[in-house]
N, C-alpha and C. Protein backbone atom coordinates (compact mmCIF):
# COMPACT_ATOMS: atom_id res chain seq x y z
N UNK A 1 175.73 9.68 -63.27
CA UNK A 1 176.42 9.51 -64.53
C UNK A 1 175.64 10.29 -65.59
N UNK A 2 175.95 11.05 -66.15
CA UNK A 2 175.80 11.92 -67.30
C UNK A 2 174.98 11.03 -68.51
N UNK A 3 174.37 11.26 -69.62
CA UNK A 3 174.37 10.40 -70.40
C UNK A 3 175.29 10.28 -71.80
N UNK A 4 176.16 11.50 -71.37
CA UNK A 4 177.49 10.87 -72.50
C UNK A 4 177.96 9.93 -71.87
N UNK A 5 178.66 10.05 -70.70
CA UNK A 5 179.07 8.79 -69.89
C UNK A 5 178.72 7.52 -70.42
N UNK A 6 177.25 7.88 -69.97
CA UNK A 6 176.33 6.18 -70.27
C UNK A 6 176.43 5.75 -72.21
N UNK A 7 176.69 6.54 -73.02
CA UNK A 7 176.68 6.33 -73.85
C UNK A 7 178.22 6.00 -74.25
N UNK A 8 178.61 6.50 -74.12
CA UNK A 8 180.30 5.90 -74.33
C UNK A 8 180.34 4.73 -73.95
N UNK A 9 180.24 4.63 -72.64
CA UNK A 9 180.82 3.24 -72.03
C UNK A 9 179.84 2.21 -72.73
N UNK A 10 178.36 2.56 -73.17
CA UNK A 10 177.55 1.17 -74.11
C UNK A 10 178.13 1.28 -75.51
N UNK A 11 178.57 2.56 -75.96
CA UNK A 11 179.51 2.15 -77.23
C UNK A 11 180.75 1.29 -77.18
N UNK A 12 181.80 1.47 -75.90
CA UNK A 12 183.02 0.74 -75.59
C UNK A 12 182.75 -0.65 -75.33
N UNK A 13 181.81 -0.66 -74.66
CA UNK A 13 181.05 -2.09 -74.29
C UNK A 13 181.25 -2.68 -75.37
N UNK A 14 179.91 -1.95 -76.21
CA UNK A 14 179.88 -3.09 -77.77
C UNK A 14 181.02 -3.52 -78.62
N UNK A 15 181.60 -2.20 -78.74
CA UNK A 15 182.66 -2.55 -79.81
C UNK A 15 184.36 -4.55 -78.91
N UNK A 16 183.85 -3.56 -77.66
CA UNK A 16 184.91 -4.16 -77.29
C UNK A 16 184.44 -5.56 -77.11
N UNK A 17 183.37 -6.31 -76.79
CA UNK A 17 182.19 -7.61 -77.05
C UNK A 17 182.41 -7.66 -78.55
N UNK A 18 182.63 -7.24 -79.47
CA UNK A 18 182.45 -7.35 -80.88
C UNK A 18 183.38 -7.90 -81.02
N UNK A 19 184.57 -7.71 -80.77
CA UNK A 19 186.08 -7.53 -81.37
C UNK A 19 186.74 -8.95 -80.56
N UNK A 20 186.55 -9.06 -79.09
CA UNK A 20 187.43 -9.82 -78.20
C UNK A 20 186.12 -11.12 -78.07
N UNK A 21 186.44 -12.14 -77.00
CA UNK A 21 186.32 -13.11 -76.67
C UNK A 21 185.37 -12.32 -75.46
N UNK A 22 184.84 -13.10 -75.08
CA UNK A 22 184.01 -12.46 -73.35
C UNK A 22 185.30 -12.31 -72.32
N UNK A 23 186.16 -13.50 -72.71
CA UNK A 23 186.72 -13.64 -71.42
C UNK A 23 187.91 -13.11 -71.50
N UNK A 24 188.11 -12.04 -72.89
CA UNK A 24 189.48 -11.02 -73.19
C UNK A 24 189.30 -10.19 -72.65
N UNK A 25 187.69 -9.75 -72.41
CA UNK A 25 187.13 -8.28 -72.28
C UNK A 25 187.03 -8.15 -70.80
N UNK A 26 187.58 -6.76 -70.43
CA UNK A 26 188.28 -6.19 -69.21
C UNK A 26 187.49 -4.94 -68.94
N UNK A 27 186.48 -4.50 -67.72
CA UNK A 27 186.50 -3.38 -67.62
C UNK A 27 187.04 -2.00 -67.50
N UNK A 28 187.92 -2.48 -67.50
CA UNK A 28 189.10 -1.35 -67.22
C UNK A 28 189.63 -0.65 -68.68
N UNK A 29 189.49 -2.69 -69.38
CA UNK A 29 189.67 -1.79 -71.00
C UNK A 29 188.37 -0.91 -71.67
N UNK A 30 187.48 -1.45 -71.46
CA UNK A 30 186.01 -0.50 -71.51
C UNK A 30 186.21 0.77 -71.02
N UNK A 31 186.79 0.63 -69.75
CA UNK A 31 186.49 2.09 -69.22
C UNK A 31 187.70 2.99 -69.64
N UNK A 32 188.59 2.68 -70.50
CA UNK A 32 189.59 3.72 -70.96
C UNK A 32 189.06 3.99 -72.13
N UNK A 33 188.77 3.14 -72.70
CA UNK A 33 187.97 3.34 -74.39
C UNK A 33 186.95 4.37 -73.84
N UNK A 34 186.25 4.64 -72.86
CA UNK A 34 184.87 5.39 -72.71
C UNK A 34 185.57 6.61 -72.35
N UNK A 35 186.47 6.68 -71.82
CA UNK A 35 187.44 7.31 -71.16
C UNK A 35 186.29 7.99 -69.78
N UNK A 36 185.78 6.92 -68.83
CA UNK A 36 185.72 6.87 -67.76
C UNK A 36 186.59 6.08 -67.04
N UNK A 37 185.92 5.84 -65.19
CA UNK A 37 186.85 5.01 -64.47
C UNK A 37 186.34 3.50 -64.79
N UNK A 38 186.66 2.73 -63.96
CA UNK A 38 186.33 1.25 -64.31
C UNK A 38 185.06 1.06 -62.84
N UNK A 39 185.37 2.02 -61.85
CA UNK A 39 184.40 2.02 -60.74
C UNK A 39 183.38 2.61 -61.08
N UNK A 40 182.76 3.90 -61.81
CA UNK A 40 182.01 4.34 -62.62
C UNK A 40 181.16 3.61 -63.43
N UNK A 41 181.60 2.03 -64.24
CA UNK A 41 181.45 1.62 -64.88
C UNK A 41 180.33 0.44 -63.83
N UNK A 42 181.42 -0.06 -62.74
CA UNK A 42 180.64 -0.91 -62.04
C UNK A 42 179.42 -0.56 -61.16
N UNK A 43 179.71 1.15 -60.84
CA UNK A 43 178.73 1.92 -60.03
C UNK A 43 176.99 1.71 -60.41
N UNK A 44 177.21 1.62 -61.72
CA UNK A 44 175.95 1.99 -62.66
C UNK A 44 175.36 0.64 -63.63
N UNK A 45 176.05 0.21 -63.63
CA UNK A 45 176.15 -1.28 -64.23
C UNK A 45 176.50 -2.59 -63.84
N UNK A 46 177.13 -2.64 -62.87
CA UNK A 46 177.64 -3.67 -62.27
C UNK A 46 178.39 -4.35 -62.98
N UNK A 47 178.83 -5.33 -62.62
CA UNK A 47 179.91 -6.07 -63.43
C UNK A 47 180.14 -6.29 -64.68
N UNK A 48 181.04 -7.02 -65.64
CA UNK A 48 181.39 -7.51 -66.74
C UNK A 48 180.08 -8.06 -67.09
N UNK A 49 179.09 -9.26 -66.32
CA UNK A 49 178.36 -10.12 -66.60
C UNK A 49 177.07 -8.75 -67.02
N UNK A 50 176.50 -8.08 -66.45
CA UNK A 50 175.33 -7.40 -66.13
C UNK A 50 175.42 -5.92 -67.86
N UNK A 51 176.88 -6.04 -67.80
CA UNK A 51 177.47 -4.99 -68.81
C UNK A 51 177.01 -5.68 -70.15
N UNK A 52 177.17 -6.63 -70.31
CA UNK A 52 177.42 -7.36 -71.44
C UNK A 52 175.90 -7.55 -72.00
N UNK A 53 175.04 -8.45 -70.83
CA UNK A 53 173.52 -8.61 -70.47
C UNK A 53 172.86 -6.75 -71.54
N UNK A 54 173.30 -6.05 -70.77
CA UNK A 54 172.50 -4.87 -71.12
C UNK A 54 173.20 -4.80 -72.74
N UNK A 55 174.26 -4.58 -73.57
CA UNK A 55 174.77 -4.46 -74.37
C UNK A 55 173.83 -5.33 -75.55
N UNK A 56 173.76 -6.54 -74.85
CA UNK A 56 172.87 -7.61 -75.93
C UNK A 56 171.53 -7.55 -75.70
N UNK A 57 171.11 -6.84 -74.87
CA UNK A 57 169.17 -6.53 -75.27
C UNK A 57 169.31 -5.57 -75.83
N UNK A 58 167.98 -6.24 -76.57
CA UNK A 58 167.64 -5.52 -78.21
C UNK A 58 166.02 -5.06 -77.60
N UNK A 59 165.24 -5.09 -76.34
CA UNK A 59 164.11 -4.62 -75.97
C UNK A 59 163.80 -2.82 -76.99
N UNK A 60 164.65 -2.25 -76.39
CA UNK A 60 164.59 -1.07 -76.72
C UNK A 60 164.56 -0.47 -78.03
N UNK A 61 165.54 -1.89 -78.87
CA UNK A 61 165.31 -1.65 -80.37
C UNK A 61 164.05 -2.11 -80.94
N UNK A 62 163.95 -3.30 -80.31
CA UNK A 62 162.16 -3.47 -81.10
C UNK A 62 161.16 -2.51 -80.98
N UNK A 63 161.25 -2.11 -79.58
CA UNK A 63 160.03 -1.53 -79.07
C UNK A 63 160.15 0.01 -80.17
N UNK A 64 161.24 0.61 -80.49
CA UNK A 64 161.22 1.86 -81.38
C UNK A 64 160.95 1.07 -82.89
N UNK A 65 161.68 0.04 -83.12
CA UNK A 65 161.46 -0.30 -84.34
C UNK A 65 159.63 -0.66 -84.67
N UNK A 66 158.79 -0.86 -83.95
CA UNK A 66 157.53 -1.26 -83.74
C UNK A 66 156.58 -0.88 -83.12
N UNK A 67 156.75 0.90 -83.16
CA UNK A 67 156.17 1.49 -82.47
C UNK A 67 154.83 2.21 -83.65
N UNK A 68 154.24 1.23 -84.17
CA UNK A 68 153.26 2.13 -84.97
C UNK A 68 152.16 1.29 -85.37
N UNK A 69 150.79 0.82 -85.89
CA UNK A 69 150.05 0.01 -86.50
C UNK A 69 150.93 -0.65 -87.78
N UNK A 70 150.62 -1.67 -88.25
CA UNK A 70 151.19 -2.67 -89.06
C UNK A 70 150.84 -1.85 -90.28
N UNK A 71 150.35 -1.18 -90.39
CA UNK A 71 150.33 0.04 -92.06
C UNK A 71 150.93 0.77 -92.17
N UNK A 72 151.80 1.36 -91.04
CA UNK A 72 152.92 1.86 -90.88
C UNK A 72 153.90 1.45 -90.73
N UNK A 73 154.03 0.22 -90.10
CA UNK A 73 154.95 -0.34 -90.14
C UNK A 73 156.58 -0.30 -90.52
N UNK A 74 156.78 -0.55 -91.58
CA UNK A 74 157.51 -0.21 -92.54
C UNK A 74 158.32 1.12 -92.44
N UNK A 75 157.48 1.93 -92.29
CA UNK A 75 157.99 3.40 -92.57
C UNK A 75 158.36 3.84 -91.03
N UNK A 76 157.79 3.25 -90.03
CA UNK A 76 157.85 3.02 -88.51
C UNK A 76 159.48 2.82 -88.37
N UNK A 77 159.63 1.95 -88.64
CA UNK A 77 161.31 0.80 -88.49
C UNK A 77 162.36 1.84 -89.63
N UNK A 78 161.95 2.30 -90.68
CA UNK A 78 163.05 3.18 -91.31
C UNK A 78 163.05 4.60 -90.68
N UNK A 79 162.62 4.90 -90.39
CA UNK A 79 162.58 6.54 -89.68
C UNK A 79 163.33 6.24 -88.25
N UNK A 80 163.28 5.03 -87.48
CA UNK A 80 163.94 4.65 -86.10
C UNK A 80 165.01 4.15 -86.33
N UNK A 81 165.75 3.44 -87.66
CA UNK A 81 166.86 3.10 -88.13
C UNK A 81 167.97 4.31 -88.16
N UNK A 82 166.98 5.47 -89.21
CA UNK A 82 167.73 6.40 -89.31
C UNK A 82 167.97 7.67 -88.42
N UNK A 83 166.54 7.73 -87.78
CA UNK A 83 166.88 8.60 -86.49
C UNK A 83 168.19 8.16 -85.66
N UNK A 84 168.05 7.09 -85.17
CA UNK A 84 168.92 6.56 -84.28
C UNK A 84 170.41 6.73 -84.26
N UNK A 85 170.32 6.25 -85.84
CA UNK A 85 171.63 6.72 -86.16
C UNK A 85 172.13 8.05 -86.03
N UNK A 86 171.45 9.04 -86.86
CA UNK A 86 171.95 10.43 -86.78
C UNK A 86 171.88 11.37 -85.26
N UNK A 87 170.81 10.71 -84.02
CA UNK A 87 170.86 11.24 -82.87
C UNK A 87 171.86 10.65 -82.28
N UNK A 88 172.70 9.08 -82.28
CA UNK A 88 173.10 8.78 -81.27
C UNK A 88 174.61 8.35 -81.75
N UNK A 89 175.15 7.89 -83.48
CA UNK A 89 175.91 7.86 -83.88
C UNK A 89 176.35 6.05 -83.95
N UNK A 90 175.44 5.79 -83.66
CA UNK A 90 175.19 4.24 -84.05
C UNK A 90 173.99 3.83 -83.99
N UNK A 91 173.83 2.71 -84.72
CA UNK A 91 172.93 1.67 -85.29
C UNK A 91 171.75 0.92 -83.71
N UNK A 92 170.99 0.37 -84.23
CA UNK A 92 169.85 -0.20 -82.85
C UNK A 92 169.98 -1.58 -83.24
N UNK A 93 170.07 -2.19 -84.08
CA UNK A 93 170.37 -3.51 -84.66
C UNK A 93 171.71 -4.28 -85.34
N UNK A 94 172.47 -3.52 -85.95
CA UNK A 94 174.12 -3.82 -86.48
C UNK A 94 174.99 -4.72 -85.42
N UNK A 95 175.07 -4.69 -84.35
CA UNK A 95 175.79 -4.94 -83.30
C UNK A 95 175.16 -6.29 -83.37
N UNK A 96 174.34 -7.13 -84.09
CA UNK A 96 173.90 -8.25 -83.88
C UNK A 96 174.96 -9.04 -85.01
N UNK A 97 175.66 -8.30 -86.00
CA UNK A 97 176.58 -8.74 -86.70
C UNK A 97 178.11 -9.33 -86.37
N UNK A 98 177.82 -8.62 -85.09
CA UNK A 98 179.19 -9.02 -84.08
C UNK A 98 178.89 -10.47 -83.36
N UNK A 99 177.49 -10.95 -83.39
CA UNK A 99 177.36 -12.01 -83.12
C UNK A 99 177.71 -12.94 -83.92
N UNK A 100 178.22 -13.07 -84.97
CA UNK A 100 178.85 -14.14 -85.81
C UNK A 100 179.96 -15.09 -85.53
N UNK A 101 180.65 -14.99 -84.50
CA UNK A 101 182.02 -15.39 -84.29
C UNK A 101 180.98 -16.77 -83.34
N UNK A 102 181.97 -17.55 -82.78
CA UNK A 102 181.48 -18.88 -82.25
C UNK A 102 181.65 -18.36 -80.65
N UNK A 103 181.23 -19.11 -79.50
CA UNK A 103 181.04 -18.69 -78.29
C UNK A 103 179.91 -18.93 -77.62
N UNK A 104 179.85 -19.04 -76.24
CA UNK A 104 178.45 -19.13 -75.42
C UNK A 104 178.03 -17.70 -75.59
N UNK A 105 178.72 -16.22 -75.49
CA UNK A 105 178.39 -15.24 -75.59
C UNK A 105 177.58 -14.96 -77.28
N UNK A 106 178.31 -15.16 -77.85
CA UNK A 106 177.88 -14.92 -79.06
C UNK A 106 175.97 -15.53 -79.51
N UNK A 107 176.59 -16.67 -79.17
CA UNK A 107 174.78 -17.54 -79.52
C UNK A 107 174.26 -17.31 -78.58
N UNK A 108 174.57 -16.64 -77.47
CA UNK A 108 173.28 -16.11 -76.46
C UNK A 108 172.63 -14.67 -77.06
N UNK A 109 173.77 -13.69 -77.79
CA UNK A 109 173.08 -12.99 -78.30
C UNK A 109 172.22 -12.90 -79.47
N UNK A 110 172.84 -13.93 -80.46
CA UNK A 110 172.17 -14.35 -81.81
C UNK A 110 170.72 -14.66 -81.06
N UNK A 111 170.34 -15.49 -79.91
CA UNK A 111 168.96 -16.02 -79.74
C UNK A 111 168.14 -14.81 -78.71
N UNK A 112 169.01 -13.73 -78.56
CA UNK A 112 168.23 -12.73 -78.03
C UNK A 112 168.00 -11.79 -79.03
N UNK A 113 168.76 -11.82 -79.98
CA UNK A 113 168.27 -10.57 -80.98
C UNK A 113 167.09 -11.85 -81.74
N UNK A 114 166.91 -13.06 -81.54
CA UNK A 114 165.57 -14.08 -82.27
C UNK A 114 164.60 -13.56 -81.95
N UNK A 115 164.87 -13.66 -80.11
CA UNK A 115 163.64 -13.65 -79.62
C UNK A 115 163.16 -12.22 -79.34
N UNK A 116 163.96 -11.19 -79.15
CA UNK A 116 163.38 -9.81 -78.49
C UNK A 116 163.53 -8.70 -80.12
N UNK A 117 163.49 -9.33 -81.25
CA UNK A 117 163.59 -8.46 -82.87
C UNK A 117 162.69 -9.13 -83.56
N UNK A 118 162.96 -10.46 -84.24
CA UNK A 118 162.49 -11.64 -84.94
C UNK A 118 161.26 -11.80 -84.55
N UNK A 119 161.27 -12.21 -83.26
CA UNK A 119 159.99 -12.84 -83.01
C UNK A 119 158.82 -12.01 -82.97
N UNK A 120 159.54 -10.41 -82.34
CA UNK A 120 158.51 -9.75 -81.99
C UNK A 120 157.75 -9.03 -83.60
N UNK A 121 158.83 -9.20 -84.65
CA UNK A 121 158.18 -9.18 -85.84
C UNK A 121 157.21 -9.71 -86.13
N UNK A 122 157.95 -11.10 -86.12
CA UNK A 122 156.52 -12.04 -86.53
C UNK A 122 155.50 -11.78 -86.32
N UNK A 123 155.33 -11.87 -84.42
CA UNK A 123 154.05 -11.67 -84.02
C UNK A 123 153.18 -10.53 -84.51
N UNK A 124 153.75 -10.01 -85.09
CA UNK A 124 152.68 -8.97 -85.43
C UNK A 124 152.00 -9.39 -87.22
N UNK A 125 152.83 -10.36 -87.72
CA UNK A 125 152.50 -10.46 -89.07
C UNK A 125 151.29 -11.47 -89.34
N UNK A 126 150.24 -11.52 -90.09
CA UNK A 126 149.66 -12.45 -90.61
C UNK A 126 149.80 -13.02 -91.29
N UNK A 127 149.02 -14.32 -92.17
CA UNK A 127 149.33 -14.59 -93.23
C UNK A 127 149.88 -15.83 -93.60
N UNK A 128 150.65 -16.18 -94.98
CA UNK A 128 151.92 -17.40 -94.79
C UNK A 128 153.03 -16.74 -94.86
N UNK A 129 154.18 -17.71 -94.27
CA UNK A 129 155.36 -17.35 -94.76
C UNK A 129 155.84 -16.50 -93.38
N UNK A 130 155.12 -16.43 -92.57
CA UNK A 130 155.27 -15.23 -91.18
C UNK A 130 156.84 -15.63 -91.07
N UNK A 131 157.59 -16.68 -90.23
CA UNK A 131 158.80 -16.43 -90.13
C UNK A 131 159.53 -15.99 -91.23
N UNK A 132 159.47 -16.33 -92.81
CA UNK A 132 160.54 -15.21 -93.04
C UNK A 132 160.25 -14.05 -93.55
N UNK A 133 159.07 -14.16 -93.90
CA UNK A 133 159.04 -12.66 -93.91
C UNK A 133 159.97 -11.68 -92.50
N UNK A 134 159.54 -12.05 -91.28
CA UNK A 134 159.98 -11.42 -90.34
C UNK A 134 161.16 -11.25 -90.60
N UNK A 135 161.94 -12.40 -90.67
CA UNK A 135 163.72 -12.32 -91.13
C UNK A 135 164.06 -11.39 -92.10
N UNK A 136 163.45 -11.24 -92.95
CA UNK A 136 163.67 -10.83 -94.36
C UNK A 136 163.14 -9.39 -94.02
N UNK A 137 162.39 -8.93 -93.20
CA UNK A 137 162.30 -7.42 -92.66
C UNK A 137 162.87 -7.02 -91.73
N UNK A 138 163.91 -7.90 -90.86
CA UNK A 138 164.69 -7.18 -90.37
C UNK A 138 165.91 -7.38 -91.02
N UNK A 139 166.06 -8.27 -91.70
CA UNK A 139 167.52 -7.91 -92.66
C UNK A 139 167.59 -6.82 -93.41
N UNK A 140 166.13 -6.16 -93.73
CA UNK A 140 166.59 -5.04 -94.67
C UNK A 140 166.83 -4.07 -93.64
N UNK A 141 166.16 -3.79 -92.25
CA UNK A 141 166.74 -3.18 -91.57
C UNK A 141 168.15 -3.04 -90.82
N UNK A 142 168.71 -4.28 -91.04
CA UNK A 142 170.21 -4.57 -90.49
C UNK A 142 171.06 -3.88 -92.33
N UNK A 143 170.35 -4.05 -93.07
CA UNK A 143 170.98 -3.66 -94.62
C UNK A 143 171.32 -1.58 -94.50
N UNK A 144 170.35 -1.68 -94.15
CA UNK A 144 170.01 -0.10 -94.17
C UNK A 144 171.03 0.35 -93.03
N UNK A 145 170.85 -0.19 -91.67
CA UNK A 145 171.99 0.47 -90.95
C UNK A 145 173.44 0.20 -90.98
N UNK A 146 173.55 -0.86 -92.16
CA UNK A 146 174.66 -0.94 -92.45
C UNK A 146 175.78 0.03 -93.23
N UNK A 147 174.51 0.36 -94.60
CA UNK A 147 174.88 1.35 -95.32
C UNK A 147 174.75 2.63 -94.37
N UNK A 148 174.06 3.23 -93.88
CA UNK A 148 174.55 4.40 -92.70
C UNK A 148 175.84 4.10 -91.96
N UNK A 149 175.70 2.89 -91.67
CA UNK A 149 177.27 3.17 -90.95
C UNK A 149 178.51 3.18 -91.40
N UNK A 150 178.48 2.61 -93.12
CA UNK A 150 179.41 2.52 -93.51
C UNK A 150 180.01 4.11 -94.93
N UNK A 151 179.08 4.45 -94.82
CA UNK A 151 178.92 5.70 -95.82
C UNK A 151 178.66 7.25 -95.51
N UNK A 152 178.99 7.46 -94.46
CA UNK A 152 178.56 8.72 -93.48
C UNK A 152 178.44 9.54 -93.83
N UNK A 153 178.82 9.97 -95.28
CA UNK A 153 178.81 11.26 -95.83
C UNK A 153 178.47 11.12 -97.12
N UNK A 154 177.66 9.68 -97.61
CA UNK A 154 177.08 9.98 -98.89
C UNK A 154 175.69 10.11 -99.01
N UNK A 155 175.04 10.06 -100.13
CA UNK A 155 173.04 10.09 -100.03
C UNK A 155 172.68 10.05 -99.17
N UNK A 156 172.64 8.98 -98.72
CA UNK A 156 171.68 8.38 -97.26
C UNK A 156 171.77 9.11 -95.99
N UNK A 157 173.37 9.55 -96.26
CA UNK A 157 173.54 10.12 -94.77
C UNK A 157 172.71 11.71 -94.67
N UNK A 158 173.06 12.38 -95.87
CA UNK A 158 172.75 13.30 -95.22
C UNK A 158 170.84 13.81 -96.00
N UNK A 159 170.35 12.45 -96.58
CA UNK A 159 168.81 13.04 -97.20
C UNK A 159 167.46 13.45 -95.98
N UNK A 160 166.84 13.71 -96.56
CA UNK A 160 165.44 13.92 -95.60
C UNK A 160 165.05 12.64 -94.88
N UNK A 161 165.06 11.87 -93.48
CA UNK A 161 164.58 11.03 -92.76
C UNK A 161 162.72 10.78 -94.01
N UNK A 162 162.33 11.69 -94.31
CA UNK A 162 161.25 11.26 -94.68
C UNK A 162 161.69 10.47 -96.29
N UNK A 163 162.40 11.02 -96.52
CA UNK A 163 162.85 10.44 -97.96
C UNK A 163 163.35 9.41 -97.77
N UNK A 164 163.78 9.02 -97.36
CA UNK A 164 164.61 7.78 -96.85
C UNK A 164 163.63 6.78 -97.03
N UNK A 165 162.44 7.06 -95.79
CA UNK A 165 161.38 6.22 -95.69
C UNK A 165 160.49 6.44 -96.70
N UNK A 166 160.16 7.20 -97.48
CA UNK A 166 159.52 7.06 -98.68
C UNK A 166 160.29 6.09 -100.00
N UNK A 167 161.48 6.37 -100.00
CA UNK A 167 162.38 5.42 -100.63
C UNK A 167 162.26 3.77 -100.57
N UNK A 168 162.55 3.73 -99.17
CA UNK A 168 162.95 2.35 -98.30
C UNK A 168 161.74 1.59 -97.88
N UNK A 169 160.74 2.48 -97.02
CA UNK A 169 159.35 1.56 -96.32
C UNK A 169 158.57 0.45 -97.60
N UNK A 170 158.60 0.83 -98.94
CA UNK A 170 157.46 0.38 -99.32
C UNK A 170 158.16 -1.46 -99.66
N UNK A 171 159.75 -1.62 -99.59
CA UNK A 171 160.08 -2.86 -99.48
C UNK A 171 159.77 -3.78 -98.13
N UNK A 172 159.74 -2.99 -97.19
CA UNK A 172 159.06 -3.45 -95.78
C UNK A 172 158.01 -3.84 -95.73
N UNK A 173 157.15 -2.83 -96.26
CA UNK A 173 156.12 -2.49 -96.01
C UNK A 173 155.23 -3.61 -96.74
N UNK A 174 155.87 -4.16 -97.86
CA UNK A 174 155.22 -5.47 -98.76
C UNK A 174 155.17 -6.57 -97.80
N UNK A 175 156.35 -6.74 -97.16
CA UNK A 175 156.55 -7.99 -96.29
C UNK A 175 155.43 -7.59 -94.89
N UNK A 176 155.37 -6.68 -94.76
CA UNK A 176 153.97 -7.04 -93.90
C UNK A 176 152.91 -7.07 -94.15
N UNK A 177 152.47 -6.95 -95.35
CA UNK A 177 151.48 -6.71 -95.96
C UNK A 177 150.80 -8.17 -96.49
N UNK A 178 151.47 -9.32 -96.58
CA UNK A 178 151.75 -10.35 -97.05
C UNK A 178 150.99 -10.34 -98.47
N UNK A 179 151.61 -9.59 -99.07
CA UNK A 179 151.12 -9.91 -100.65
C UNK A 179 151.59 -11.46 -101.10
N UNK A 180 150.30 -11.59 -102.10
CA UNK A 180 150.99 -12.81 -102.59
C UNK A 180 152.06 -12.74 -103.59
N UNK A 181 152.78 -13.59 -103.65
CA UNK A 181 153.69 -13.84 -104.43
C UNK A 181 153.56 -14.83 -105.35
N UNK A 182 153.83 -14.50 -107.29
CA UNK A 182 153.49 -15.99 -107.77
C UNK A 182 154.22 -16.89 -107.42
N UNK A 183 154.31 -18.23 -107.33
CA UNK A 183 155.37 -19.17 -107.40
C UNK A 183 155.51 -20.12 -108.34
């Protein structure tokens, strides 16, 4: 399988998990949206269950989003927000927004994007306040790929990746930093 292939069919995947029920969603409808076969689909992935499984790990997003010392941090997670986007034409975290609807599918993914995004934030933070800060730094990263996805052709889309993160990191970059805050 090619990796447009593989990339279509994890875009058809998502959208089509986003939109339907688990138990609406049809490989066959996946695999016309990808515009592959539906055997193609199972060749490489295996079933509906294993499709879905891979669709909702977020491993791959943490591990880019957190690929740097905690002083980088910040500027780490906006440069992988926006790369991502402009190499692959979607988001590494957004698709956790599709988890909102009610379902066993749904809150299995809400507690995998906890544990394999959230948590792995935390762990890296010191300080007080560690859980929300964590929350509160990946919401600005779910904020940011929002506005990329929804604005494709204004500022954001088309500025310098470094500008972006010179712009954007230093709001991150506080929350790991754990400055105090008065109260």
């Amino acid at each position: 399988m090619t990796d447009n292939s593989r990339h279509a069919i994890l875009l058809a995947a998502r959208r089509a998990f986003a939109r339907n029920p688990y138990a609406d969603v049809t490989l066959r409808g996946i695999a016309a949206d990808a515009g592959v076969s539906a055997s193609l689909i199972v060749k490489h992935f295996g079933g509906k269950e294993s499709l879905f499984d891979k669709v909702a790990d977020f491993e791959d997003a943490a591990t880019a989003l957190l690929d740097a010392p905690n002083e980088e941090l910040g500027r780490c997670a906006v440069r992988a927000i926006v790369q991502f986007r402009r190499d692959n034409n979607a988001d590494l975290l957004l698709r956790v927004v599709f988890a909102l609807g009610v379902g066993a599918e749904r809150a299995m993914l809400r507690e995998r994007f906890r544990r394999q995004v959230v948590q792995q934030v935390a762990a890296r933070l010191t300080g007080e306040d560690v859980p929300l800060r964590a929350e509160l730094f990946v919401a600005q990263l779910i904020g940011l790929g929002a506005a990329l996805a929804v604005d494709r052709e204004g500022p954001a889309a088309t500025a310098d990746v470094e500008q972006i993160a010179d712009l954007y990191a230093p709001a991150l970059q506080s929350l790991v930093n754990a400055r105090q805050i008065a109260r």
